[in-house]
PDB file of N, CA and C in Angstrom:
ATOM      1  N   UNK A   1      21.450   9.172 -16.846  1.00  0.00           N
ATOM      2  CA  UNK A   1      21.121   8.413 -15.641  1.00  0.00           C
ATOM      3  C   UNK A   1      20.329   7.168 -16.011  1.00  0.00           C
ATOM      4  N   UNK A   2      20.419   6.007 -15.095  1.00  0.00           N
ATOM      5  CA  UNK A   2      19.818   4.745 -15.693  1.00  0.00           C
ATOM      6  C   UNK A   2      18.403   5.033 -14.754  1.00  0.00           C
ATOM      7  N   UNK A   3      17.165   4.130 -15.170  1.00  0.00           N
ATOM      8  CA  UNK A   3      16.053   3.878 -14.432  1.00  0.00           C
ATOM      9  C   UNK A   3      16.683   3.309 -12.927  1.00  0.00           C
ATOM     10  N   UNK A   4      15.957   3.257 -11.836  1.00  0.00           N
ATOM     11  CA  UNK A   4      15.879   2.337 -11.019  1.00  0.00           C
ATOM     12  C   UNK A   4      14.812   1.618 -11.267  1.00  0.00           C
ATOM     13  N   UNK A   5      16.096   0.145 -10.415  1.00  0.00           N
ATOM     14  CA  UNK A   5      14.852  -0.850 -10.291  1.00  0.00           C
ATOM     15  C   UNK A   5      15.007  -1.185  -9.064  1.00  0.00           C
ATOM     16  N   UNK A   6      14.141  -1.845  -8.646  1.00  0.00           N
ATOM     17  CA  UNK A   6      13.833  -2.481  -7.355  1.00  0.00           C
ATOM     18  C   UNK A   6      14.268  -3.434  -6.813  1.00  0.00           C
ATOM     19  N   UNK A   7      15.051  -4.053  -6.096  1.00  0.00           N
ATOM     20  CA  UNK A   7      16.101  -5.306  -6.412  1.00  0.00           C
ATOM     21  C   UNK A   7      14.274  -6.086  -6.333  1.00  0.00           C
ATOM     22  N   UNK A   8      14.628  -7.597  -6.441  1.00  0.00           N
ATOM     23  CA  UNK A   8      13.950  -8.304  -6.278  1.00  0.00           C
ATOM     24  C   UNK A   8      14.134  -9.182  -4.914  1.00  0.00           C
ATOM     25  N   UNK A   9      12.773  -9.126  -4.075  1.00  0.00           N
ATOM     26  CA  UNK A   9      13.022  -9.876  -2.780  1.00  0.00           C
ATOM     27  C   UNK A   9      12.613 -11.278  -3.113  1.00  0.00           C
ATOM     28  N   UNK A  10      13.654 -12.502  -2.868  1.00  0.00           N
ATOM     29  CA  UNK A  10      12.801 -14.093  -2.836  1.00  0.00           C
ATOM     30  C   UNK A  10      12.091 -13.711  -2.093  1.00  0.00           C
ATOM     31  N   UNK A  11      10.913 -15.339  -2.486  1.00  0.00           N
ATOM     32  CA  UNK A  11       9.982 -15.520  -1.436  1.00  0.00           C
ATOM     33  C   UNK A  11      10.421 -16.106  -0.298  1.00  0.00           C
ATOM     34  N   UNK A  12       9.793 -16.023   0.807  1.00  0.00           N
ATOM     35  CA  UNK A  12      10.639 -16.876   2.196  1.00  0.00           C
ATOM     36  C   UNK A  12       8.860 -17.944   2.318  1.00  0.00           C
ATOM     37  N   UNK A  13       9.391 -18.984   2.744  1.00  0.00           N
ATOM     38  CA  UNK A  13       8.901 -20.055   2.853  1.00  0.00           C
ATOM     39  C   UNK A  13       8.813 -20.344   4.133  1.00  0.00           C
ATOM     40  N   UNK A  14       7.629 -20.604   5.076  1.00  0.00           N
ATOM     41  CA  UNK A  14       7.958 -20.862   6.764  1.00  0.00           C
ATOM     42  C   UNK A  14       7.022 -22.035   6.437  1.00  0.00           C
ATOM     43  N   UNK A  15       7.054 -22.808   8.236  1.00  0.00           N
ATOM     44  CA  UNK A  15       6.227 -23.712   8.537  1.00  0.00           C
ATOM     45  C   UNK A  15       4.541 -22.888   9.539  1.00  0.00           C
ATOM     46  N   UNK A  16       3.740 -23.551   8.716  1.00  0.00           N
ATOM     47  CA  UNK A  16       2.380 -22.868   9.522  1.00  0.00           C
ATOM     48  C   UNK A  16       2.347 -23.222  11.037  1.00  0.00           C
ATOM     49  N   UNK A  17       2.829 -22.092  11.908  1.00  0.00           N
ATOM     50  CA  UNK A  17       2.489 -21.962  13.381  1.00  0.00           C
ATOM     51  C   UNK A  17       1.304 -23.403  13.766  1.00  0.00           C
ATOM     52  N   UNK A  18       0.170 -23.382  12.844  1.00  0.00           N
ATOM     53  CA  UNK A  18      -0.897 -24.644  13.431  1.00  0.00           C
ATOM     54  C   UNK A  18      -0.869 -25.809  13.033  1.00  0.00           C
ATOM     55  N   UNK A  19      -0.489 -25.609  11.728  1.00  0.00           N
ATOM     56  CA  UNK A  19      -0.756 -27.271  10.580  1.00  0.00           C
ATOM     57  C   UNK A  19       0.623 -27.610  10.419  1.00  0.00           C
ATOM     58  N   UNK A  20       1.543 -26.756  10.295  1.00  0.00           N
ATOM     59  CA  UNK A  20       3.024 -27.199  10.176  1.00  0.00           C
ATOM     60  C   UNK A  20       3.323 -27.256   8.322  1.00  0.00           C
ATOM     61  N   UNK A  21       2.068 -27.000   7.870  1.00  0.00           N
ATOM     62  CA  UNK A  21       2.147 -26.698   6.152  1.00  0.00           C
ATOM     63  C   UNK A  21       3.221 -25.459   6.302  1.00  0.00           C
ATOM     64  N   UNK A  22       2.969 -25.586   4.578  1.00  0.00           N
ATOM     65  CA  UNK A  22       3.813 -24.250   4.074  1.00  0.00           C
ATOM     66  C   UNK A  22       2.998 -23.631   3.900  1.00  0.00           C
ATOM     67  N   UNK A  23       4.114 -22.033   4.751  1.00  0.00           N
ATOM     68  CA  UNK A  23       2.941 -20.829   4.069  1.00  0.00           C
ATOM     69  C   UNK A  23       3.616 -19.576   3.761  1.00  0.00           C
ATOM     70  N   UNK A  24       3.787 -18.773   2.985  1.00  0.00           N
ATOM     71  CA  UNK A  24       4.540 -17.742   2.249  1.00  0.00           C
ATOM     72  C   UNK A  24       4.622 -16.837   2.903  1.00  0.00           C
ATOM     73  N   UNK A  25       5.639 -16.258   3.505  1.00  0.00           N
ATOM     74  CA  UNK A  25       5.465 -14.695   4.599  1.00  0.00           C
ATOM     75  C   UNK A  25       6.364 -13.682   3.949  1.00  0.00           C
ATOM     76  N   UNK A  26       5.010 -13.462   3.139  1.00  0.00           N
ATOM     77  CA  UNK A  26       5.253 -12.516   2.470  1.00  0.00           C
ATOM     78  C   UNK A  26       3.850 -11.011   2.911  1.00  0.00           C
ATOM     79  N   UNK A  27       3.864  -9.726   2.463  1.00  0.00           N
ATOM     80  CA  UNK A  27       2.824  -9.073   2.445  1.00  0.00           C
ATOM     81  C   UNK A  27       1.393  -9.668   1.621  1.00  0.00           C
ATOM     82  N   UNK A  28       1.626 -10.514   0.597  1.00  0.00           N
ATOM     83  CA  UNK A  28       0.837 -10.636  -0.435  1.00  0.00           C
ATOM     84  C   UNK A  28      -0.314 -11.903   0.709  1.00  0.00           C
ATOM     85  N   UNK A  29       0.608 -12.368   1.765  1.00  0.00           N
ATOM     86  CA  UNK A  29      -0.242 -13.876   2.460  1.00  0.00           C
ATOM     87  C   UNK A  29      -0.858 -12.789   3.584  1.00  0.00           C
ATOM     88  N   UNK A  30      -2.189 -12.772   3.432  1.00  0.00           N
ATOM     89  CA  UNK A  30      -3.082 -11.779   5.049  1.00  0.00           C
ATOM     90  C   UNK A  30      -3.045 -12.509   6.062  1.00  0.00           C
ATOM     91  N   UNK A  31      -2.618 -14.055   6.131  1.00  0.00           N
ATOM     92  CA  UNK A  31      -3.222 -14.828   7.215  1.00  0.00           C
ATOM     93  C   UNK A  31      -1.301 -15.065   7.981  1.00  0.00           C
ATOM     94  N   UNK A  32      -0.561 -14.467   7.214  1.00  0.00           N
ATOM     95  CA  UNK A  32       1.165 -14.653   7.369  1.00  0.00           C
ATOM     96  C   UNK A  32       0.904 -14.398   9.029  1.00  0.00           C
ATOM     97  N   UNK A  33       1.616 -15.815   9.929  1.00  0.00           N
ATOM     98  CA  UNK A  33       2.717 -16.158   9.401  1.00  0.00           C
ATOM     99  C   UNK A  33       1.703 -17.586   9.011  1.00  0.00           C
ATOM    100  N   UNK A  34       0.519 -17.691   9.189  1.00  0.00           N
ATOM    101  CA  UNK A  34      -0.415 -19.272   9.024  1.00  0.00           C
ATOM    102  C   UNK A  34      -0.468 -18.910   7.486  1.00  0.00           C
ATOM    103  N   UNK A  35      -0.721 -20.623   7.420  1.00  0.00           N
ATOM    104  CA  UNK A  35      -1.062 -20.678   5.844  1.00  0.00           C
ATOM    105  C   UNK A  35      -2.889 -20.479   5.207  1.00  0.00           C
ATOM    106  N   UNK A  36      -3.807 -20.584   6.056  1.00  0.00           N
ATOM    107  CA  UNK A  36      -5.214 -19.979   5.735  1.00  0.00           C
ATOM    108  C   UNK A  36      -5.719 -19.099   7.154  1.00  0.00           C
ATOM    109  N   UNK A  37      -6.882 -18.768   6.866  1.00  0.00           N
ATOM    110  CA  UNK A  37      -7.682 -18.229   7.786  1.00  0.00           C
ATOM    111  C   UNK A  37      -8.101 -18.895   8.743  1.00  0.00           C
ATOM    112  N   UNK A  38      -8.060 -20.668   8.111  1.00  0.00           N
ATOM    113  CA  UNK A  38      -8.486 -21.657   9.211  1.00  0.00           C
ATOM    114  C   UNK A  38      -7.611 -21.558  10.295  1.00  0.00           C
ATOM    115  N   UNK A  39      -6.086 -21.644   9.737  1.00  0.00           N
ATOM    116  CA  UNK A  39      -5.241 -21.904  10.824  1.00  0.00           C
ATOM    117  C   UNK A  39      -5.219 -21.213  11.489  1.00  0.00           C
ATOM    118  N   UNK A  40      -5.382 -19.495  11.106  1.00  0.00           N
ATOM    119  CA  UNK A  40      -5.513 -18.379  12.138  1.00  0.00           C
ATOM    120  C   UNK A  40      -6.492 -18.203  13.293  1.00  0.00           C
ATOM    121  N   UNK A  41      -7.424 -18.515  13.127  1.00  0.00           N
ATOM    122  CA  UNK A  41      -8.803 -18.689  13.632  1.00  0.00           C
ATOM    123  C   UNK A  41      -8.707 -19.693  14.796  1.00  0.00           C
ATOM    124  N   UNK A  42      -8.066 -20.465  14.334  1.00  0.00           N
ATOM    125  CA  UNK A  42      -7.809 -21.927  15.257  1.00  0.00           C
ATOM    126  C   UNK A  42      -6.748 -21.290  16.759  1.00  0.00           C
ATOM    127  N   UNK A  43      -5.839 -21.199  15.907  1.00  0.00           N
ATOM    128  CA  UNK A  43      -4.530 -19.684  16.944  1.00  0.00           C
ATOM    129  C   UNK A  43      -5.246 -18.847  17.764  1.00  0.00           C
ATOM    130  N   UNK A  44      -6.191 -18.324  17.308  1.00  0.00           N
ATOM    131  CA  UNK A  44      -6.829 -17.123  18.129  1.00  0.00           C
ATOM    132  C   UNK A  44      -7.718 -17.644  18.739  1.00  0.00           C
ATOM    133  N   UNK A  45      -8.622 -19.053  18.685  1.00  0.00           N
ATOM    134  CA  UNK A  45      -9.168 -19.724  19.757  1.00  0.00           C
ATOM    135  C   UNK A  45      -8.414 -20.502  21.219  1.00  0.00           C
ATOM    136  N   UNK A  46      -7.269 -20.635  20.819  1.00  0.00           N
ATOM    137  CA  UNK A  46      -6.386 -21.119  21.587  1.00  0.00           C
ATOM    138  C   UNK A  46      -6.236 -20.028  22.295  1.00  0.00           C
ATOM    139  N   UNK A  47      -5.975 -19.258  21.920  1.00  0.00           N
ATOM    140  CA  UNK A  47      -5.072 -17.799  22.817  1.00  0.00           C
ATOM    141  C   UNK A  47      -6.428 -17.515  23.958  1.00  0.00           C
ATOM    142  N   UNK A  48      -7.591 -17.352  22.778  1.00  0.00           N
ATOM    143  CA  UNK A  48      -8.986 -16.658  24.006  1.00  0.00           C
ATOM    144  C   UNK A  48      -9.006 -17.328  24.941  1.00  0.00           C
ATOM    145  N   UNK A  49      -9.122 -19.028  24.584  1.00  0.00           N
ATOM    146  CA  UNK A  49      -9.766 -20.124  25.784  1.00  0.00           C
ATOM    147  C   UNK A  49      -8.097 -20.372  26.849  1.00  0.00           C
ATOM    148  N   UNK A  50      -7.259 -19.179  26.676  1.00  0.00           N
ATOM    149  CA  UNK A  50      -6.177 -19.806  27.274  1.00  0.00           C
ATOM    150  C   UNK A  50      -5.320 -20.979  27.303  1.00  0.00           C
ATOM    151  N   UNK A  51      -5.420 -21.380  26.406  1.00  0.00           N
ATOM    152  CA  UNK A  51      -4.481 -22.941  26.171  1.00  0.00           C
ATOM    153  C   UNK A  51      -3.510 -22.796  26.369  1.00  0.00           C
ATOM    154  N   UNK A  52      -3.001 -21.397  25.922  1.00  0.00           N
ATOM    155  CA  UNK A  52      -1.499 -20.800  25.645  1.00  0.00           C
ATOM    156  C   UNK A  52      -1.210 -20.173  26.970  1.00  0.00           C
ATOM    157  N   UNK A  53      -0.591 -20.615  28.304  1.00  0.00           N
ATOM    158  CA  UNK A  53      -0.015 -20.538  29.423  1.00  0.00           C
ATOM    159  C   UNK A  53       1.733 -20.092  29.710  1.00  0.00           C
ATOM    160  N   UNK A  54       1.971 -19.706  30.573  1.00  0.00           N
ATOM    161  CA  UNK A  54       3.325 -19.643  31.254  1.00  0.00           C
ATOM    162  C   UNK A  54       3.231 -20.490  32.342  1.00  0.00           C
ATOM    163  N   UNK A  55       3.947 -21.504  32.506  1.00  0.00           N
ATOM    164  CA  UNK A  55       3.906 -22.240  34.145  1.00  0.00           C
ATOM    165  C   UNK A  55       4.687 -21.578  34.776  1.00  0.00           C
ATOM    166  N   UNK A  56       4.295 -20.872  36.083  1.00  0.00           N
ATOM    167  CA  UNK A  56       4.786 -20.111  36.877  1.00  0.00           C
ATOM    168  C   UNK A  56       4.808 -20.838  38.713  1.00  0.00           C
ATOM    169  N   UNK A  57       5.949 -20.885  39.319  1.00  0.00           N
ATOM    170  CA  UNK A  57       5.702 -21.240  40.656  1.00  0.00           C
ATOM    171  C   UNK A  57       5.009 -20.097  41.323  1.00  0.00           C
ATOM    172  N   UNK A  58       4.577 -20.031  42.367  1.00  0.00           N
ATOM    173  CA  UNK A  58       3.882 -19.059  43.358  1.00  0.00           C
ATOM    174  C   UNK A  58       5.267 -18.469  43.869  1.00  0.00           C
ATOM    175  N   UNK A  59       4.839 -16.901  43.661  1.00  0.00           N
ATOM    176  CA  UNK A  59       6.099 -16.261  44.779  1.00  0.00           C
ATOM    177  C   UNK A  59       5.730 -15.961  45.843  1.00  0.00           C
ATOM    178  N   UNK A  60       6.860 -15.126  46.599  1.00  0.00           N
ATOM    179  CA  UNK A  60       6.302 -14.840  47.786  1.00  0.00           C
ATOM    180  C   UNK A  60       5.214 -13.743  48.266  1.00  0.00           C
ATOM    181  N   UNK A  61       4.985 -13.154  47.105  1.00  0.00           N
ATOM    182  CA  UNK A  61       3.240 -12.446  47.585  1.00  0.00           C
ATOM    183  C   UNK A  61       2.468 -13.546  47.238  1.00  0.00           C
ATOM    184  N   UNK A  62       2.591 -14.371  46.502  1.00  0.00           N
ATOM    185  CA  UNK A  62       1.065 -15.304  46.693  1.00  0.00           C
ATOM    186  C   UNK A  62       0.998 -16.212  47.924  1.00  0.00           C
ATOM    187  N   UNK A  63       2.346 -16.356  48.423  1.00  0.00           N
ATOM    188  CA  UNK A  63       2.541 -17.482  49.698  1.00  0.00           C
ATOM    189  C   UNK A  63       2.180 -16.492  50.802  1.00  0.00           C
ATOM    190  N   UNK A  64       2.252 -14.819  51.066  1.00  0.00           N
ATOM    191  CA  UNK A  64       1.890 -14.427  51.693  1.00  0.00           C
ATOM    192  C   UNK A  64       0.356 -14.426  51.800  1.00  0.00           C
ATOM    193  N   UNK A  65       0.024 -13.958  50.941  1.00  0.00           N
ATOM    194  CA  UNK A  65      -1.645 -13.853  50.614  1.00  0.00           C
ATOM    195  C   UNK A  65      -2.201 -15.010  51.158  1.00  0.00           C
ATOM    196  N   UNK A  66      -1.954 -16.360  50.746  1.00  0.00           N
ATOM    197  CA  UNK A  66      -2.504 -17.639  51.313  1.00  0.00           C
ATOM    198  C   UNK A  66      -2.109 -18.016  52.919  1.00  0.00           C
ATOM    199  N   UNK A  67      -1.555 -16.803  53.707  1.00  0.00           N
ATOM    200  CA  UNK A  67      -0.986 -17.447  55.027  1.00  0.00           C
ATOM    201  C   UNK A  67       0.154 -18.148  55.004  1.00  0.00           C
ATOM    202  N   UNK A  68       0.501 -18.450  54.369  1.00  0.00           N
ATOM    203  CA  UNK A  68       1.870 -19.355  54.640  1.00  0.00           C
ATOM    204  C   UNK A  68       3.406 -18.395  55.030  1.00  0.00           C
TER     205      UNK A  68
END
């Protein structure tokens, strides 16, 4: 019987979600899919302070609620 081996996975190469750098998304990157901790940090301030929205029209329970 021969050894196994492991095939070999390339690396995949993305654009950083914040800076638009390169950043490796791989297991070996902790901050994947951002390229540092800065950029992550930055992401997760956005998300808390809400920056990151859905524009939604009012349906008809909110037009009810307001009287209309």
């Amino acid at each position: 019987m021969s050894a196994s081996t492991t095939p070999e996975i390339p690396e995949k190469w993305v654009n950083c979600p914040q800076c638009g750098g390169p950043s490796l998304y791989a297991s070996s990157n902790r901050f994947r899919p951002f390229c540092s901790e800065r950029c992550k940090q930055i992401d997760l301030g956005a998300w808390a302070s809400e920056q990151f929205a859905v524009p939604a029209q009012p349906g008809s329970d909110d037009l009810l609620a307001e009287g209309h």
